[in-house]
Protein backbone atom coordinates (compact mmCIF):
# COMPACT_ATOMS: atom_id res chain seq x y z
CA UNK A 1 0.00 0.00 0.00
CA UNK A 2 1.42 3.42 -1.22
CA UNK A 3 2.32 6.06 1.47
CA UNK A 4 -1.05 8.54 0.33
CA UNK A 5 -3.87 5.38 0.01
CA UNK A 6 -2.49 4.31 3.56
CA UNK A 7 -2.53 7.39 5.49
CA UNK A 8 -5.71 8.11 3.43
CA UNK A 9 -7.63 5.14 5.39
CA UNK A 10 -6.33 6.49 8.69
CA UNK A 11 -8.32 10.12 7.57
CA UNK A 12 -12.04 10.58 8.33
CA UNK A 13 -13.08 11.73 4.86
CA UNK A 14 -14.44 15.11 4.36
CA UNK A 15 -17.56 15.85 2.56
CA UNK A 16 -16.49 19.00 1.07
CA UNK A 17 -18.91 17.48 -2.24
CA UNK A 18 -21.74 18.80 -0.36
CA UNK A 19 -20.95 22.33 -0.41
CA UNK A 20 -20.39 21.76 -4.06
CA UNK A 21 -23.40 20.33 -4.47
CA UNK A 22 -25.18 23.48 -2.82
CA UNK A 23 -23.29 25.62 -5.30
CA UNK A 24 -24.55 23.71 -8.54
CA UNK A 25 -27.96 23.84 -7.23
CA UNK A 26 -28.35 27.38 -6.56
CA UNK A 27 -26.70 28.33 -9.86
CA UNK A 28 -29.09 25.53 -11.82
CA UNK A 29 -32.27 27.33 -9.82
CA UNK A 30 -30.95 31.19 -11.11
CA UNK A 31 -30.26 29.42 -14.71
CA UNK A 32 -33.80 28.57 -14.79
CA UNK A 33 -34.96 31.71 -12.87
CA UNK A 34 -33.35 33.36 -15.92
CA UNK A 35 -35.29 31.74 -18.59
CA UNK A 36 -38.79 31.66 -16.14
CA UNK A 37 -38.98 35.68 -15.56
CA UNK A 38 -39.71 36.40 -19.37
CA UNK A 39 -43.59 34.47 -19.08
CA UNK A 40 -43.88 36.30 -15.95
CA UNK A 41 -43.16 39.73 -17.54
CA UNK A 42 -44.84 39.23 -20.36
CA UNK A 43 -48.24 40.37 -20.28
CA UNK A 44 -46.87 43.86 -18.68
CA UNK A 45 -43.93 43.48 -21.12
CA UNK A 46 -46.18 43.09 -24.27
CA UNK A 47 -48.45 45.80 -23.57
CA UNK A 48 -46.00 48.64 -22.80
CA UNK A 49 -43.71 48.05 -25.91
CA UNK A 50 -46.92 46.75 -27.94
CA UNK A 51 -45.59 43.56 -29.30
CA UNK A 52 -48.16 41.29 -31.11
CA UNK A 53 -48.66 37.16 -29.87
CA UNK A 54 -47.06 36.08 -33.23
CA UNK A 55 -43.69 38.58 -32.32
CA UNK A 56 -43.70 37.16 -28.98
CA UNK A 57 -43.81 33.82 -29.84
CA UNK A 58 -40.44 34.48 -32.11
CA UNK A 59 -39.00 36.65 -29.13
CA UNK A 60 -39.72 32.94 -26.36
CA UNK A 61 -38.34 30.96 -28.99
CA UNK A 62 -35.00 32.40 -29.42
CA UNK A 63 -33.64 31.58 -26.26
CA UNK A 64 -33.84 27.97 -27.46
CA UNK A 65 -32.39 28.78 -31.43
CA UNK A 66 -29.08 29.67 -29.24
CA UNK A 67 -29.18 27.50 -26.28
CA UNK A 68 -29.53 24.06 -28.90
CA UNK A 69 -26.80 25.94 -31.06
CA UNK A 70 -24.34 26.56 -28.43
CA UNK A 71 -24.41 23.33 -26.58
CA UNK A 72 -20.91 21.79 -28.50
CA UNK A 73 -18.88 25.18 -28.25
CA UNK A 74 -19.84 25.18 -24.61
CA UNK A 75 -18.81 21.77 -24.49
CA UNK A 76 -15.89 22.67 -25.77
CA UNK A 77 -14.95 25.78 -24.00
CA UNK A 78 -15.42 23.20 -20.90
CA UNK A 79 -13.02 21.22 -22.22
CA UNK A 80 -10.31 23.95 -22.88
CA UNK A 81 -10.87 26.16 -19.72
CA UNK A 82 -12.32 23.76 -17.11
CA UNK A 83 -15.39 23.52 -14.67
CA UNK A 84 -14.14 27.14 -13.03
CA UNK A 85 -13.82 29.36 -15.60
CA UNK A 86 -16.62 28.25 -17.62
CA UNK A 87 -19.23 28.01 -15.17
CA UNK A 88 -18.46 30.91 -13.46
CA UNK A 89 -18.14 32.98 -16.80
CA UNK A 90 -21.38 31.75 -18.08
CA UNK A 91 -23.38 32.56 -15.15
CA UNK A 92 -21.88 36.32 -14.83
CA UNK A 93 -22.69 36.86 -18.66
CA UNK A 94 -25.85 35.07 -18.93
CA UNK A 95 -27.12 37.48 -15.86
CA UNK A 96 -26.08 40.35 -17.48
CA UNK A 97 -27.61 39.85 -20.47
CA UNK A 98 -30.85 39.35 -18.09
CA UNK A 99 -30.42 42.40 -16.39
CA UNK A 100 -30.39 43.79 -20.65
CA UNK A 101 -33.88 42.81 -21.01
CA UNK A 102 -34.84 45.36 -18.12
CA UNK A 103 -32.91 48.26 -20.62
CA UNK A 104 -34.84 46.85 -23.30
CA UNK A 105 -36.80 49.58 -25.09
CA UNK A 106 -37.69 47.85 -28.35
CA UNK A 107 -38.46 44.16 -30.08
CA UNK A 108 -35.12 43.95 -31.62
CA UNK A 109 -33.26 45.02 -28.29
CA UNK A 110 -35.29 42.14 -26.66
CA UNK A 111 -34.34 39.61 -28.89
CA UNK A 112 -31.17 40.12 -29.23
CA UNK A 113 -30.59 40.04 -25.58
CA UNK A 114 -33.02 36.54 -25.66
CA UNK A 115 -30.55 35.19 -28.02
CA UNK A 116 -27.79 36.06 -26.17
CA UNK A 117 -29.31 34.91 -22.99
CA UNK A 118 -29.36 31.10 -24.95
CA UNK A 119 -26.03 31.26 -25.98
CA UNK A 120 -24.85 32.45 -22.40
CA UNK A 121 -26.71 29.81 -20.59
CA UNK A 122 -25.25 27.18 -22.81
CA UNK A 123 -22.23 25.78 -20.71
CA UNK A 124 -24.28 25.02 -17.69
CA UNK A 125 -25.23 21.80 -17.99
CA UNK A 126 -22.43 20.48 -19.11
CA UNK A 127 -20.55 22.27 -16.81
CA UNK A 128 -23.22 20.21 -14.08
CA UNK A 129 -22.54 16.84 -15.49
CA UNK A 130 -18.69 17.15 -15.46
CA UNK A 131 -18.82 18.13 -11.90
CA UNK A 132 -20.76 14.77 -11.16
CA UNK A 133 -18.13 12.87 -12.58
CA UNK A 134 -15.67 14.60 -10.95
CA UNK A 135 -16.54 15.18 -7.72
CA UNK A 136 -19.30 12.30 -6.63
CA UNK A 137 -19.03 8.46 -6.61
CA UNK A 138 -21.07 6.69 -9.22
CA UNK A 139 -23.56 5.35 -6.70
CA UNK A 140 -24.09 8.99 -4.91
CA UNK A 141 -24.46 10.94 -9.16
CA UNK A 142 -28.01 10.00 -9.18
CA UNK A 143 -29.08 11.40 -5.92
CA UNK A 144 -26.45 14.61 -6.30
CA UNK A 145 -28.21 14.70 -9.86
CA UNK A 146 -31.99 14.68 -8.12
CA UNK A 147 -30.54 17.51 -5.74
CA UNK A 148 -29.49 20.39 -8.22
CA UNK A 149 -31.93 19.63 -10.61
CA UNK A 150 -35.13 20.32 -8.28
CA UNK A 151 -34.87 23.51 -8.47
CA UNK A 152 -35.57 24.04 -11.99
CA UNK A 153 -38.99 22.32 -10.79
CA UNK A 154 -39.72 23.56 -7.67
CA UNK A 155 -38.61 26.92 -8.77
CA UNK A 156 -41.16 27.12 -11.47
CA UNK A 157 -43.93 25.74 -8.66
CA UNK A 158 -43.13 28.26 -6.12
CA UNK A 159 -41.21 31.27 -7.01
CA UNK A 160 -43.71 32.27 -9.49
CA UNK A 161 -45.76 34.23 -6.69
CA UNK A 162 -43.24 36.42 -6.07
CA UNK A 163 -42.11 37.06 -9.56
CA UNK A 164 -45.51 37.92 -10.17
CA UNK A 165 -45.37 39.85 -7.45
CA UNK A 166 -42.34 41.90 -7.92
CA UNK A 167 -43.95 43.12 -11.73
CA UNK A 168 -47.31 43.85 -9.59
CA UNK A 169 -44.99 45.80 -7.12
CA UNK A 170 -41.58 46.84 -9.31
CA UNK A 171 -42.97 46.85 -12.86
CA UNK A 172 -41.20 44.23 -14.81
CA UNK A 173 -38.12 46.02 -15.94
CA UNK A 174 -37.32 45.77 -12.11
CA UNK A 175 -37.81 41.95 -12.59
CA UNK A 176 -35.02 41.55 -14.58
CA UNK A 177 -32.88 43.47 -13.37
CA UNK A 178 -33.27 42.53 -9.99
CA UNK A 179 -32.60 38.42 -11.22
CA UNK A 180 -29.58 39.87 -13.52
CA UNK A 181 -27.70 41.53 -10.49
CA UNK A 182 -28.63 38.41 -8.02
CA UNK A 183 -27.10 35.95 -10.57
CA UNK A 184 -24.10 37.92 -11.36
CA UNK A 185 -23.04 38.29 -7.41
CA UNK A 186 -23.68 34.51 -7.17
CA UNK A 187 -21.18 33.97 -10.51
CA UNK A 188 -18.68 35.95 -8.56
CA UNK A 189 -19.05 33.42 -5.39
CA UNK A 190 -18.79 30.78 -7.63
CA UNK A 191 -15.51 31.78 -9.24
CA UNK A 192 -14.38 32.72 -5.47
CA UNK A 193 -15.50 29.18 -4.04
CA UNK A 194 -15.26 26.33 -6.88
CA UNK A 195 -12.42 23.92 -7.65
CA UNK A 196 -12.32 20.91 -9.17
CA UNK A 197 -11.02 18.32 -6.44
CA UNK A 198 -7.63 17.76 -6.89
CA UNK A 199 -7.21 21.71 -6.75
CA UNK A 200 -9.69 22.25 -4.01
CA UNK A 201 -8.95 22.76 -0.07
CA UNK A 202 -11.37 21.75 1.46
CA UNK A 203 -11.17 18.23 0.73
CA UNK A 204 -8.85 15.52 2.48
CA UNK A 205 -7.10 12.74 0.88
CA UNK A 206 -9.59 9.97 2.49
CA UNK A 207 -12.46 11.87 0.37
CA UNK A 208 -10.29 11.81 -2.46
CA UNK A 209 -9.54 8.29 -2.62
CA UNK A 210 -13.59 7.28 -2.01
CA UNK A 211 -14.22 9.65 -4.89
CA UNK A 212 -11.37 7.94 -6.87
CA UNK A 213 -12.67 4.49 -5.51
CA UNK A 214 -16.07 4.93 -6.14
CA UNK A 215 -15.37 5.61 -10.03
CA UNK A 216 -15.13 9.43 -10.04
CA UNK A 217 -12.72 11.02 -12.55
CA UNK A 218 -10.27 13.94 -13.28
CA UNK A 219 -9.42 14.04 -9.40
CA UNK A 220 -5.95 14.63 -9.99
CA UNK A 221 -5.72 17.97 -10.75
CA UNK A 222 -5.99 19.78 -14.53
CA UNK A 223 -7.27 17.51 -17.20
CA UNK A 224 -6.13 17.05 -20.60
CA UNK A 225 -7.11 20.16 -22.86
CA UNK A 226 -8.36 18.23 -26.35
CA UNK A 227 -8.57 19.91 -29.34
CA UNK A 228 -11.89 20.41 -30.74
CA UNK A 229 -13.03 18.57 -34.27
CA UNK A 230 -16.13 17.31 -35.97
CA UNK A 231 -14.96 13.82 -35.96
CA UNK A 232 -14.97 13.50 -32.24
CA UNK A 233 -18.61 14.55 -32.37
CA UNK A 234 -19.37 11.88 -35.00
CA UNK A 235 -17.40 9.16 -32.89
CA UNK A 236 -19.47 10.63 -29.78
CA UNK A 237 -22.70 10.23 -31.97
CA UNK A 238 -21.40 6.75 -33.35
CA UNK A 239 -21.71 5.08 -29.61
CA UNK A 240 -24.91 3.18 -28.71
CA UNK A 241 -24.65 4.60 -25.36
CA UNK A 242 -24.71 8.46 -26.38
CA UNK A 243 -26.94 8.01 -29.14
CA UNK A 244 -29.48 6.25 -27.70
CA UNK A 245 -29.21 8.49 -24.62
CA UNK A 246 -29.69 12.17 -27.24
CA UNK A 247 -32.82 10.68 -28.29
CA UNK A 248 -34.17 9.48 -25.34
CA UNK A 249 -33.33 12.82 -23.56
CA UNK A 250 -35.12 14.65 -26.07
CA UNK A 251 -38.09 12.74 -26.23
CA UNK A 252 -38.28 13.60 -22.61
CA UNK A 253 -37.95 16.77 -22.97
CA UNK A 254 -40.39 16.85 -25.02
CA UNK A 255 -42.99 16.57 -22.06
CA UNK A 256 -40.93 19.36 -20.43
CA UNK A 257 -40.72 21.73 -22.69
CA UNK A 258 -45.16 21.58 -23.24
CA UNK A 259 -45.60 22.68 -19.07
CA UNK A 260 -43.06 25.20 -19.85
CA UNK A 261 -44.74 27.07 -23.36
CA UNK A 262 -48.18 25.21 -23.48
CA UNK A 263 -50.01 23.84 -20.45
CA UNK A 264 -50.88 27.60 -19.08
CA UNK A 265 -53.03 27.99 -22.40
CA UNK A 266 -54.30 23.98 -22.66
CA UNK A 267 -55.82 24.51 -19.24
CA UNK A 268 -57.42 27.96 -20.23
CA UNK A 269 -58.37 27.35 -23.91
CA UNK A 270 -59.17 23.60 -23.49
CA UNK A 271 -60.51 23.32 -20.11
CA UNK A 272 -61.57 26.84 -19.77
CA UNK A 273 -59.30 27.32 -16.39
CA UNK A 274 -57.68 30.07 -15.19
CA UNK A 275 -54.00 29.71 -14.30
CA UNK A 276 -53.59 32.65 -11.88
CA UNK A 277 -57.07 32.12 -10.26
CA UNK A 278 -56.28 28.28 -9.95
CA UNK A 279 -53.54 28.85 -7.67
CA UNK A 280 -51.94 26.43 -6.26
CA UNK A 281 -54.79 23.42 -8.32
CA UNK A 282 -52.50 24.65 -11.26
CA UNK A 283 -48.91 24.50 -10.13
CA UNK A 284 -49.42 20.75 -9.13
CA UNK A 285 -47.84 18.89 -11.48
CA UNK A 286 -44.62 20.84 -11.19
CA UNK A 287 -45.08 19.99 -7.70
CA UNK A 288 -45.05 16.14 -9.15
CA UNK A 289 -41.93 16.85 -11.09
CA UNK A 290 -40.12 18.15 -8.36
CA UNK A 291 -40.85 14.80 -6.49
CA UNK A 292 -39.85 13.11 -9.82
CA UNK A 293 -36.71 14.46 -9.80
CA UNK A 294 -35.91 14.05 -6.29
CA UNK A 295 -37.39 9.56 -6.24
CA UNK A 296 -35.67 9.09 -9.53
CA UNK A 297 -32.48 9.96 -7.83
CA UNK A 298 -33.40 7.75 -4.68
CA UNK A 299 -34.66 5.12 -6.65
CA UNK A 300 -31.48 5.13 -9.27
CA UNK A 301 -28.60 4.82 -6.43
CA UNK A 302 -30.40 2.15 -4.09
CA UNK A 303 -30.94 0.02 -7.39
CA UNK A 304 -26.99 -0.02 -7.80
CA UNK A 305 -26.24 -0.61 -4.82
CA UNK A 306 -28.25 -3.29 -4.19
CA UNK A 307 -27.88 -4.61 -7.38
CA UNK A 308 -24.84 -3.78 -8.88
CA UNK A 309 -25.84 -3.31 -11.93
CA UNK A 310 -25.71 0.62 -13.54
CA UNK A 311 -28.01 -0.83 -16.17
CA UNK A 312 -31.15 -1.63 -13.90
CA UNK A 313 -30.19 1.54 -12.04
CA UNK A 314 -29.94 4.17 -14.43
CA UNK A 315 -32.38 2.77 -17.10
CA UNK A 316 -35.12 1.31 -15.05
CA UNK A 317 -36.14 4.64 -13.64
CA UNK A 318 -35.87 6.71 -16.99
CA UNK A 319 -38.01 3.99 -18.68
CA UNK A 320 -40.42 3.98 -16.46
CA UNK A 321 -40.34 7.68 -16.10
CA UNK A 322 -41.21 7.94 -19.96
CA UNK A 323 -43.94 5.55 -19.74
CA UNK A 324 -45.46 7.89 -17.19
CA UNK A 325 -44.44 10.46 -19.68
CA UNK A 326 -47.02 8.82 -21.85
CA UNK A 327 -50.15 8.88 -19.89
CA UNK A 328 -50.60 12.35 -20.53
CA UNK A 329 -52.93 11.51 -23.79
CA UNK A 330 -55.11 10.06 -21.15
CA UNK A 331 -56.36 13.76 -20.46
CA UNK A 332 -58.08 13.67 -23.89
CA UNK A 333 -60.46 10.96 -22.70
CA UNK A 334 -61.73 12.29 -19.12
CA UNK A 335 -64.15 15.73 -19.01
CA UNK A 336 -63.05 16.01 -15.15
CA UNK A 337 -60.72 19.48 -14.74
CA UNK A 338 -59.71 17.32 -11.16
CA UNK A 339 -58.68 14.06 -13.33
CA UNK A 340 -56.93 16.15 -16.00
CA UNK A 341 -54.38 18.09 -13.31
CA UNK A 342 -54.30 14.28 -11.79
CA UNK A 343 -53.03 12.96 -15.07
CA UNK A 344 -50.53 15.69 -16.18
CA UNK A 345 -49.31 15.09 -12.29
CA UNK A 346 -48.42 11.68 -13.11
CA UNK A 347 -47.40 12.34 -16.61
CA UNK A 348 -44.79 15.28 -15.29
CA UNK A 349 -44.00 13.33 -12.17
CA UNK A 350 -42.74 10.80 -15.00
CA UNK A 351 -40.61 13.33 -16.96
CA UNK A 352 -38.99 14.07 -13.38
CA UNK A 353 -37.38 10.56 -13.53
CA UNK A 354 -36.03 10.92 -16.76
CA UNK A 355 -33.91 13.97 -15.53
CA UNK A 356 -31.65 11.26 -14.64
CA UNK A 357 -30.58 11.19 -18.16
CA UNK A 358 -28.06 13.60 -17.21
CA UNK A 359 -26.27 10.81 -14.69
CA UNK A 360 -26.22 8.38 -16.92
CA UNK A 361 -24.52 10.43 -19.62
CA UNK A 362 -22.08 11.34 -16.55
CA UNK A 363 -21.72 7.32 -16.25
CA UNK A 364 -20.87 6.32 -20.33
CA UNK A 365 -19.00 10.16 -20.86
CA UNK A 366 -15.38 9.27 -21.95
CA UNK A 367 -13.08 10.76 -19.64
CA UNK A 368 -11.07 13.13 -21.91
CA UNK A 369 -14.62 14.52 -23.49
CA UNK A 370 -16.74 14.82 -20.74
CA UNK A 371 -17.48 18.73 -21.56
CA UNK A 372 -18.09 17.66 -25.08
CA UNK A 373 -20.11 15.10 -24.64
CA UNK A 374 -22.30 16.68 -22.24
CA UNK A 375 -22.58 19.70 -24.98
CA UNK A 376 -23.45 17.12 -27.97
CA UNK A 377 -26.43 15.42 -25.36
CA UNK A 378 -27.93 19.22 -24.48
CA UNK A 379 -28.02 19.81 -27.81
CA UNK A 380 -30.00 16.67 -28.60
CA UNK A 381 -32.15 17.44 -25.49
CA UNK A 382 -32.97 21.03 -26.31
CA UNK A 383 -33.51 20.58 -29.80
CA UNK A 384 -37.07 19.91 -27.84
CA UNK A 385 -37.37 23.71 -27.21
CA UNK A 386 -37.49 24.51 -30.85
CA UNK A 387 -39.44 21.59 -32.35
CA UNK A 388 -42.05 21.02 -29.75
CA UNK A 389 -43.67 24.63 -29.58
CA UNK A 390 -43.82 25.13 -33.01
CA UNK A 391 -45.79 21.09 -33.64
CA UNK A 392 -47.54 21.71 -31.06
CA UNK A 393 -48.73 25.12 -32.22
CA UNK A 394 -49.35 24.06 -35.77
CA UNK A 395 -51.36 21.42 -34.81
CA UNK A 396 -53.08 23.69 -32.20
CA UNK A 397 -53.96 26.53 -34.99
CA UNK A 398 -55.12 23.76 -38.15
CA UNK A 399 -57.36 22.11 -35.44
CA UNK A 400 -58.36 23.78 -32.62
CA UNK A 401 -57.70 21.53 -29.96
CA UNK A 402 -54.91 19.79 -28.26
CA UNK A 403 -56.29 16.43 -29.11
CA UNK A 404 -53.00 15.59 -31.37
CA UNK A 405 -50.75 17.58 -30.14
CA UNK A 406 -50.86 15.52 -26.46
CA UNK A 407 -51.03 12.77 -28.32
CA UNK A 408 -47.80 13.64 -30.06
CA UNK A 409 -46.09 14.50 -26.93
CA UNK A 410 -47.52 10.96 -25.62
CA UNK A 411 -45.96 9.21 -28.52
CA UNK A 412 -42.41 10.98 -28.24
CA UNK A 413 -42.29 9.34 -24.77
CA UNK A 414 -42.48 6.21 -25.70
CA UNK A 415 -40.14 6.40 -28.63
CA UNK A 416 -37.83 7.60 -25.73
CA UNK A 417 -38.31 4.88 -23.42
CA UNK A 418 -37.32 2.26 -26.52
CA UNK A 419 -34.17 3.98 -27.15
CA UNK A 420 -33.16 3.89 -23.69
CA UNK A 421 -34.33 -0.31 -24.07
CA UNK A 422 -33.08 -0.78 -27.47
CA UNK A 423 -30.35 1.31 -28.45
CA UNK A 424 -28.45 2.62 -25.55
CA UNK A 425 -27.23 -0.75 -24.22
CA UNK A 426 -24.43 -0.89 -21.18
CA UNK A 427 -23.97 1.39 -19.23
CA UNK A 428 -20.64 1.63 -19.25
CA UNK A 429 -17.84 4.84 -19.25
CA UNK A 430 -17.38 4.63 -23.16
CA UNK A 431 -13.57 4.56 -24.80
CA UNK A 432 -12.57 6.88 -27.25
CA UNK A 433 -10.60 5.23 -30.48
C-alpha cells in the first residue's frame, strides 16, 4: 500500500462534495430563474412596448435557437478552460444579459438580448454533469443529480408568486434586473469558491480516494485540454450509449418543454381554467416533477447498490419515467378538470425521472470529453425547445384543440423509453478510439 492510500484510510473523509453540491444547485435554480422571468413579464412586457402574440412567440423561442446551437462550443470551452472558468463565466454573462432585457426599449433590443441569454446559458449543464463525474461516486451521481436539478422544478412551482409579485410591485423592468444583479453576485461566489477536487482545499485525501474508488474522474488535478473537431462529435454520436441516450433525452424533454410554453393555455383554452385564479390546483404537477426528480435519484442509487448493476439503475427509472411520460394523452379521454391536473401530475411526475438522463450520460461520458459530450447530449435534449412549440402550435392553430398535439407528446415518450431499451445498451464509461 502506497504512502497517500495508507494514510488516506487512517483520515475521516471530508464531505467537502456537499458544499459543491449546494453551489450547482443554486446556480441551476438562477439558470432557470433566468429563462422563467420572461412568461412572468410578459403580459406587462407586451403591452407597454406593444408587441403582437405572433412577435412574442419568435422573441420565447429564441432563447432555445441559441441555447440548442451553443451546446458543442460550450462543451468545448469546458473542455479547454475547465469547470471554473466556464461556469463561473457563463453565469456572470448570462445574468447580465438578463439584467439587458430590463434596458430593453424595443423588439429587436429584446431579442437580441433573448438570443444572447441562450447562448450564455449554454455551458451550464455540461458544466453540471462534469462536476458529477468529478466530484461524486457513481452510486451517490443520481441522488447529487436529483438535488441540483429540483430547483428548476420547484422553482417554477413556487417562485412564481413572487415574480408575479415583484412586476405587480416593481414593474417588470425591475424583474429583470433585480434576477440579472442576483445571478451575477452569485457567478462571482462561484468563481471565489469552486475547484475541481484535486485543486480544491477543502477536501482531504480519504475523500479523495472514495471519490477515486467509487469511479469518479479527473481528481488529480488539470485535465487534458483536447482539441476540438467534428470527428470526435461523429465518434461521440457513433456510440450506442450516447446516441441512444440524445434521443431518449429529447423525447423527454419533449414533455418538459409543453408545461413550460403550453399547459398555461391547454388549461385555459381547453378546459376553460384560469392559471392565476387556480392557484396552487395549477402549479401541481410541477409539484409532481419536483418529487420526480428528487425519487428518480433515490430510486437510481439504491438500485446499484443493491444490485450492482448501472443498467437496472440508471435505465429502469428513466423507462419507467417515460412511460409515465405517456399517460398524458389520457387527459383527452376524461371531461373532469380534477382528473386532468391528476393525469398531467403523473405524466410530469414521470418526466422528473427521466432527468436522470443527465447521470447516466455522466456514467458512459469518456473521460477526456466529458465537456463535449455533455454539450453534444444538451443539444440533442434542447432541440425539444425549438421543435415542440412550433408542432404543437401548428397542430393547435389547423385544429383547434390539443387532441394531437398531447397525443404527439404521448408518442415521443415512448419512442424515448425504446431507445433507452433498445439502443443505448451498457452502461458503461465509453472509450474513445
Amino acid at each position: 500500500m502506497s504512502a497517500p492510500v495508507a494514510s488516506a484510510g487512517l483520515l475521516r473523509p471530508t464531505r467537502a462534495r456537499i458544499g459543491v453540491l449546494a453551489l450547482i444547485s443554486v446556480a441551476t435554480l438562477l439558470n432557470y430563474m433566468d429563462r422563467a422571468v420572461m412568461g412572468v413579464a410578459a403580459p406587462s412586457l407586451t403591452a407597454e412596448l406593444k408587441i403582437s402574440p405572433e412577435m412574442m412567440g419568435f422573441i420565447f423561442s429564441a432563447f432555445s435557437w441559441t441555447y440548442a446551437a451553443s451546446q458543442i462550443p460550450g462543451g468545448l470551452l469546458l473542455d479547454r478552460l475547465g469547470t471554473r472558468i466556464t461556469y463561473a463565466g457563463s453565469l456572470i454573462l448570462w445574468s447580465f444579459f438578463t439584467l439587458l432585457h430590463g434596458l430593453a426599449g424595443n423588439v429587436a433590443m429584446l431579442f437580441g438580448f433573448r438570443l444572447a441569454l441562450g447562448m450564455a446559458e449554454a455551458p451550464c449543464y455540461p458544466c453540471n454533469s462534469r462536476i458529477l463525474s468529478s466530484w461524486f461516486p457513481q452510486d451517490e451521481r443520481a441522488r447529487a443529480n436529483s438535488v441540483y436539478a429540483v430547483g428548476q422544478y420547484a422553482g417554477l412551482a413556487f417562485f412564481s408568486p413572487v415574480l408575479f409579485w415583484v412586476v405587480g410591485s416593481f414593474g417588470w423592468r425591475a424583474l429583470f434586473v433585480i434576477a440579472g444583479v442576483l445571478g451575477m453576485a452569485f457567478g462571482l461566489l462561484m468563481y471565489a469558491r469552486y475547484r475541481d477536487p484535486g485543486d480544491s482545499h477543502r477536501v482531504n485525501a480519504a475523500e479523495l480516494a472514495y471519490i477515486e474508488a467509487g469511479g469518479g474522474v479527473a481528481i488529480a488535478g488539470k485535465d487534458e485540454k483536447i482539441p476540438f473537431s467534428w470527428a470526435n462529435v461523429r465518434k461521440l454520436m457513433g456510440k450506442r450509449q450516447i446516441l441512444g441516450a440524445s434521443i431518449g433525452q429529447f423525447c423527454g424533454n419533449s414533455t418538459l418543454v409543453f408545461f413550460l410554453t403550453w399547459f398555461p393555455t391547454y388549461l385555459a383554452t381547453e378546459r376553460g381554467m384560469d392559471w392565476l385564479k387556480s392557484g396552487t390546483f395549477a402549479v401541481l404537477p410541477y409539484i409532481a416533477a419536483s418529487a420526480g426528480v428528487l425519487l428518480g435519484g433515490q430510486v437510481s442509487d439504491m438500485l446499484i447498490r443493491r444490485t450492482g448493476s448501472a443498467n437496472i439503475g440508471r435505465k429502469l427509472p428513466i423507462v419507467a419515467g417515460l412511460l409515465l411520460a405517456s399517460t398524458i394523452v389520457a387527459a383527452n379521454f376524461v371531461q373532469s378538470n380534477t382528473l386532468v391536473i391528476a393525469i398531467m401530475s403523473i405524466a410530469f411526475f414521470g418526466q422528473g425521472m427521466v432527468n436522470l438522463g443527465w447521470t447516466l450520460i455522466s456514467d458512459v461520458a469518456p473521460r477526456q470529453y466529458i465537456g463535449l459530450t455533455g454539450g453534444v447530449f444538451n443539444l440533442c435534449a434542447n432541440l425539444a425547445g425549438i421543435v415542440t412549440p412550433i408542432v404543437v402550435g401548428v397542430i393547435v392553430g389547423q385544429t383547434g384543440s390539443f387532441y394531437f398535439a398531447l397525443a404527439f407528446i404521448g408518442v415521443l415518450a415512448l419512442v424515448g423509453a425504446a431507445a433507452y431499451v433498445f439502443i443505448v445498451g451498457d452502461v458503461r464509461r465509453v472509450e474513445m478510439d
